[in-house]
Protein backbone atom coordinates (compact mmCIF):
# COMPACT_ATOMS: atom_id res chain seq x y z
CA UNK A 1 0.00 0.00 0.00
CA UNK A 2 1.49 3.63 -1.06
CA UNK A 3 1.55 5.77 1.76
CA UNK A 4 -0.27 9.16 0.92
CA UNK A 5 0.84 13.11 1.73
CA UNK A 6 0.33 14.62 5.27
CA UNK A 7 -2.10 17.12 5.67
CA UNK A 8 -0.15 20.11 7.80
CA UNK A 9 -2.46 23.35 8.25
CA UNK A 10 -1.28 27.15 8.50
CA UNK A 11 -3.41 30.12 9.99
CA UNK A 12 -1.66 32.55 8.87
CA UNK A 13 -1.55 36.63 9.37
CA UNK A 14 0.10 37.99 6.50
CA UNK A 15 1.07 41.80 6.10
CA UNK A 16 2.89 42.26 2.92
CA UNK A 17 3.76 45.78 3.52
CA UNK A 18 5.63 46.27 0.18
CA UNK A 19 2.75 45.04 -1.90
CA UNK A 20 -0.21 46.44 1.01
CA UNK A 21 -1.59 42.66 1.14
CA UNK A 22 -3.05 42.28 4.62
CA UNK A 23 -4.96 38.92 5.00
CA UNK A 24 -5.37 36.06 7.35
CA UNK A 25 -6.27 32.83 6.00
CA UNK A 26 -5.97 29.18 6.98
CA UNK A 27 -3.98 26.81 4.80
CA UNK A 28 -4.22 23.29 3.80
CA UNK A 29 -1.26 21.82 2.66
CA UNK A 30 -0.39 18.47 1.34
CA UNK A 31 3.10 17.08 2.06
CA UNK A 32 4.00 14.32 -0.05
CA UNK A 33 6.15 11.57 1.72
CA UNK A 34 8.75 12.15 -0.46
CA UNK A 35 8.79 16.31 -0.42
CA UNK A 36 11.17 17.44 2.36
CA UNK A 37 10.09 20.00 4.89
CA UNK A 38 12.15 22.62 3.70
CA UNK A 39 10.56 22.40 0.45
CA UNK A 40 7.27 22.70 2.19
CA UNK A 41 8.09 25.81 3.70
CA UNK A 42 9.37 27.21 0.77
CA UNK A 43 6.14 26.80 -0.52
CA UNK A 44 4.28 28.43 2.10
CA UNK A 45 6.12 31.11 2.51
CA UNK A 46 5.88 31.43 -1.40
CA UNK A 47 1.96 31.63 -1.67
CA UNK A 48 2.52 33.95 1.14
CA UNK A 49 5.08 36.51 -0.82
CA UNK A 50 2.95 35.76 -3.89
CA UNK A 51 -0.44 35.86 -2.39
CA UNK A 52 -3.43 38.06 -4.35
CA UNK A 53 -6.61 36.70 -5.84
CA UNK A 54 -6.68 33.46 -7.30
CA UNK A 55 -3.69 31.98 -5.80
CA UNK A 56 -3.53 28.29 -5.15
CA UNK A 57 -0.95 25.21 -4.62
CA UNK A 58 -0.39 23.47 -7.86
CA UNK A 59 -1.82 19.86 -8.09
CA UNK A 60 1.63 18.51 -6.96
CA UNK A 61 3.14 14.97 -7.88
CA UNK A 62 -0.21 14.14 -9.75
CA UNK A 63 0.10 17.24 -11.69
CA UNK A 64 3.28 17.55 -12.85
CA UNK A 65 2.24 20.09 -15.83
CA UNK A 66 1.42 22.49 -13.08
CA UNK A 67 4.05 24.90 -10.82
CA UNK A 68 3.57 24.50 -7.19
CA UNK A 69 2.13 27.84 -6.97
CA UNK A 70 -0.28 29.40 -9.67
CA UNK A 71 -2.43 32.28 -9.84
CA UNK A 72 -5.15 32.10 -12.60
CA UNK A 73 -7.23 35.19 -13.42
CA UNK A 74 -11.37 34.49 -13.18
CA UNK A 75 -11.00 32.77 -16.81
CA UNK A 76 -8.79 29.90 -15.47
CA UNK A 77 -5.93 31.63 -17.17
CA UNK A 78 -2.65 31.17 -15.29
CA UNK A 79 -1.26 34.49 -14.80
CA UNK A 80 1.51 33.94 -12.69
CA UNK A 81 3.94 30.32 -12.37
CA UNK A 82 5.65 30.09 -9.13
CA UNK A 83 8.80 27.26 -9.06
CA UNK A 84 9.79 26.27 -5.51
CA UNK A 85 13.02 24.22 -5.43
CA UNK A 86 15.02 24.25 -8.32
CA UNK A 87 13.20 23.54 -11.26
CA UNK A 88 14.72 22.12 -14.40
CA UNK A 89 15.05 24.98 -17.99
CA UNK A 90 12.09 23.00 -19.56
CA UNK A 91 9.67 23.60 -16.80
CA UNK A 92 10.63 27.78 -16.43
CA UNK A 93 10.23 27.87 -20.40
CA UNK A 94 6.95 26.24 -20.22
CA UNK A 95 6.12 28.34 -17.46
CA UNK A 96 7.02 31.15 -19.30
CA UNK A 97 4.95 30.51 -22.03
CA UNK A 98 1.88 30.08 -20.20
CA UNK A 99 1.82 32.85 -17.75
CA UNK A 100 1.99 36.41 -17.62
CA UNK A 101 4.75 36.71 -14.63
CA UNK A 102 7.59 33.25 -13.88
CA UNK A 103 9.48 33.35 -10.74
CA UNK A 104 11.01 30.64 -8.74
CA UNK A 105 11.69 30.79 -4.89
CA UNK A 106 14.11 28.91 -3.52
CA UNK A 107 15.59 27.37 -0.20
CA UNK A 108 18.85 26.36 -1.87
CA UNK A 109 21.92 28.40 -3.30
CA UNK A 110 20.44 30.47 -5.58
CA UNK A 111 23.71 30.86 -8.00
CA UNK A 112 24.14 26.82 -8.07
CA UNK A 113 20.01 27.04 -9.46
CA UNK A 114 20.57 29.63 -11.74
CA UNK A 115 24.33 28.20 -13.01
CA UNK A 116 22.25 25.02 -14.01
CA UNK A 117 20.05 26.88 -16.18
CA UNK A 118 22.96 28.31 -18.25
CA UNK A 119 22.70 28.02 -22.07
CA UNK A 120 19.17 26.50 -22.48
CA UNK A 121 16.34 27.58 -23.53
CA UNK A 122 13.87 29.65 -21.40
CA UNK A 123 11.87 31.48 -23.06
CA UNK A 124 11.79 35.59 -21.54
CA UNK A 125 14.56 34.60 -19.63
CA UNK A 126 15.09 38.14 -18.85
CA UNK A 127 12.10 38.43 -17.14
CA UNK A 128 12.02 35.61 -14.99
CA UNK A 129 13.15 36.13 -10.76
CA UNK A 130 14.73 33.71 -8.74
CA UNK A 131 14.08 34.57 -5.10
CA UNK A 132 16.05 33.43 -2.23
CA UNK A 133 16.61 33.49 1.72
CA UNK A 134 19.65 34.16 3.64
CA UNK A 135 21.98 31.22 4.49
CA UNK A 136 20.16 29.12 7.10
CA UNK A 137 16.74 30.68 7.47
CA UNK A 138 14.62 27.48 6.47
CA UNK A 139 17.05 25.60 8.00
CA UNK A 140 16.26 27.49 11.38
CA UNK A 141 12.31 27.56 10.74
CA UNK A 142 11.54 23.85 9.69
CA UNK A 143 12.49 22.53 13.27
CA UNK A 144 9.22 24.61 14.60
CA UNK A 145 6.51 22.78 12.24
CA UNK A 146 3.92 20.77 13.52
CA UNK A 147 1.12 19.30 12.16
CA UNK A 148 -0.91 22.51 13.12
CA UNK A 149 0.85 25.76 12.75
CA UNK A 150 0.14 29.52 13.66
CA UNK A 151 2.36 31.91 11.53
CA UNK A 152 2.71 35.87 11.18
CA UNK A 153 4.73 36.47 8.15
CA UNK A 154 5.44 40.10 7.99
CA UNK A 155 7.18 41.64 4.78
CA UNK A 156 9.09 45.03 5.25
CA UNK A 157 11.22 46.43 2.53
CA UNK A 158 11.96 43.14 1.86
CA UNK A 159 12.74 42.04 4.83
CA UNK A 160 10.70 38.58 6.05
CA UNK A 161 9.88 38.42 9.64
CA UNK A 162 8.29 35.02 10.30
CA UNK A 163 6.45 34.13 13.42
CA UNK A 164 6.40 30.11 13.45
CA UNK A 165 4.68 28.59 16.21
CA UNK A 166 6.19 31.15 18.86
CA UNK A 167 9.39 31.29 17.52
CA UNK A 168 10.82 34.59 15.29
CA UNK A 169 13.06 34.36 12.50
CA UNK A 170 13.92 36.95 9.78
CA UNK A 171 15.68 36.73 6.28
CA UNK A 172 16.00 38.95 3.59
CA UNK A 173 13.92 38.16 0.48
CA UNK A 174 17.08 38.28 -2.14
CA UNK A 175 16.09 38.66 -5.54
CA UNK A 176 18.33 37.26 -8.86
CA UNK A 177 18.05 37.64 -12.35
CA UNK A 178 18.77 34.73 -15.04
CA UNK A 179 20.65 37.45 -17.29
């Protein structure tokens, strides 16, 4: 028998003072035995950096046409394809293609992800952002998760100040270019 994905839930208070996004929302998220927790966070905290109208996780290991964070517009157009991880060129120029706005966030080193793009094909390359934390932050946060989790993710002049089950940690949000 296959064992299935974890359910972990987020209430989260978001203020996104950069983009004036103020919300509080619960999240369901489903953590696939094989998707490390660092990955998951990177998630979150990427629907949370990325969150407006329309925003939702993409289908996941079943839907592997999909990012792991879309935004689609009231048409079911996707208008934004969000990469956590490090995604491979094919996916970013299909991603491209398909959406308005591409950006990947990522808990790795971001140079390593973008030097492994070099020389293929993407298309608007020169568009695309590759976001990043400092050295250590989701390292630091994933000890705190739980199955249930309370978090207050404030963004400041692109600073992230993350309130994980009672325990503060902050990162710059770095952002990268693939040109």
């Amino acid at each position: 028998m296959a064992i299935g994905s974890t359910i972990i839930t987020f209430e989260v208070q978001l203020a996104d003072t950069d983009r004036g996004v103020y919300e509080d929302y619960s999240l369901r998220v489903a953590q696939h035995p094989s998707e490390t927790d660092a990955y998951m966070l990177t998630r979150v905290l990427a629907h949370a950096l990325e969150h407006a109208e329309g925003i939702d996780f993409g289908g996941g290991i079943s839907q592997a046409e999909e990012p792991a964070v879309l935004v689609r517009d009231l048409t079911g157009s996707v208008t934004a394809w969000i990469e956590v991880g490090a995604p491979d060129a094919e996916r970013l120029h299909r991603g491209s293609r398909l959406a308005e706005r591409t950006v990947v966030y990522t808990h790795r080193d971001a140079a390593k992800v973008i030097a492994a793009w070099a020389g293929k094909r993407i298309h608007r390359s020169d568009e695309i952002k590759v976001f990043s934390f400092d050295p250590g932050f989701i390292e630091q946060a994933t000890p705190q998760l739980e199955r249930r989790n309370t978090c207050s993710i404030t963004v400041t002049e692109r600073m992230l100040y993350l309130d994980l089950n009672g325990t503060m940690l902050a990162s710059a949000v770095h952002e990268h270019s693939l040109s």
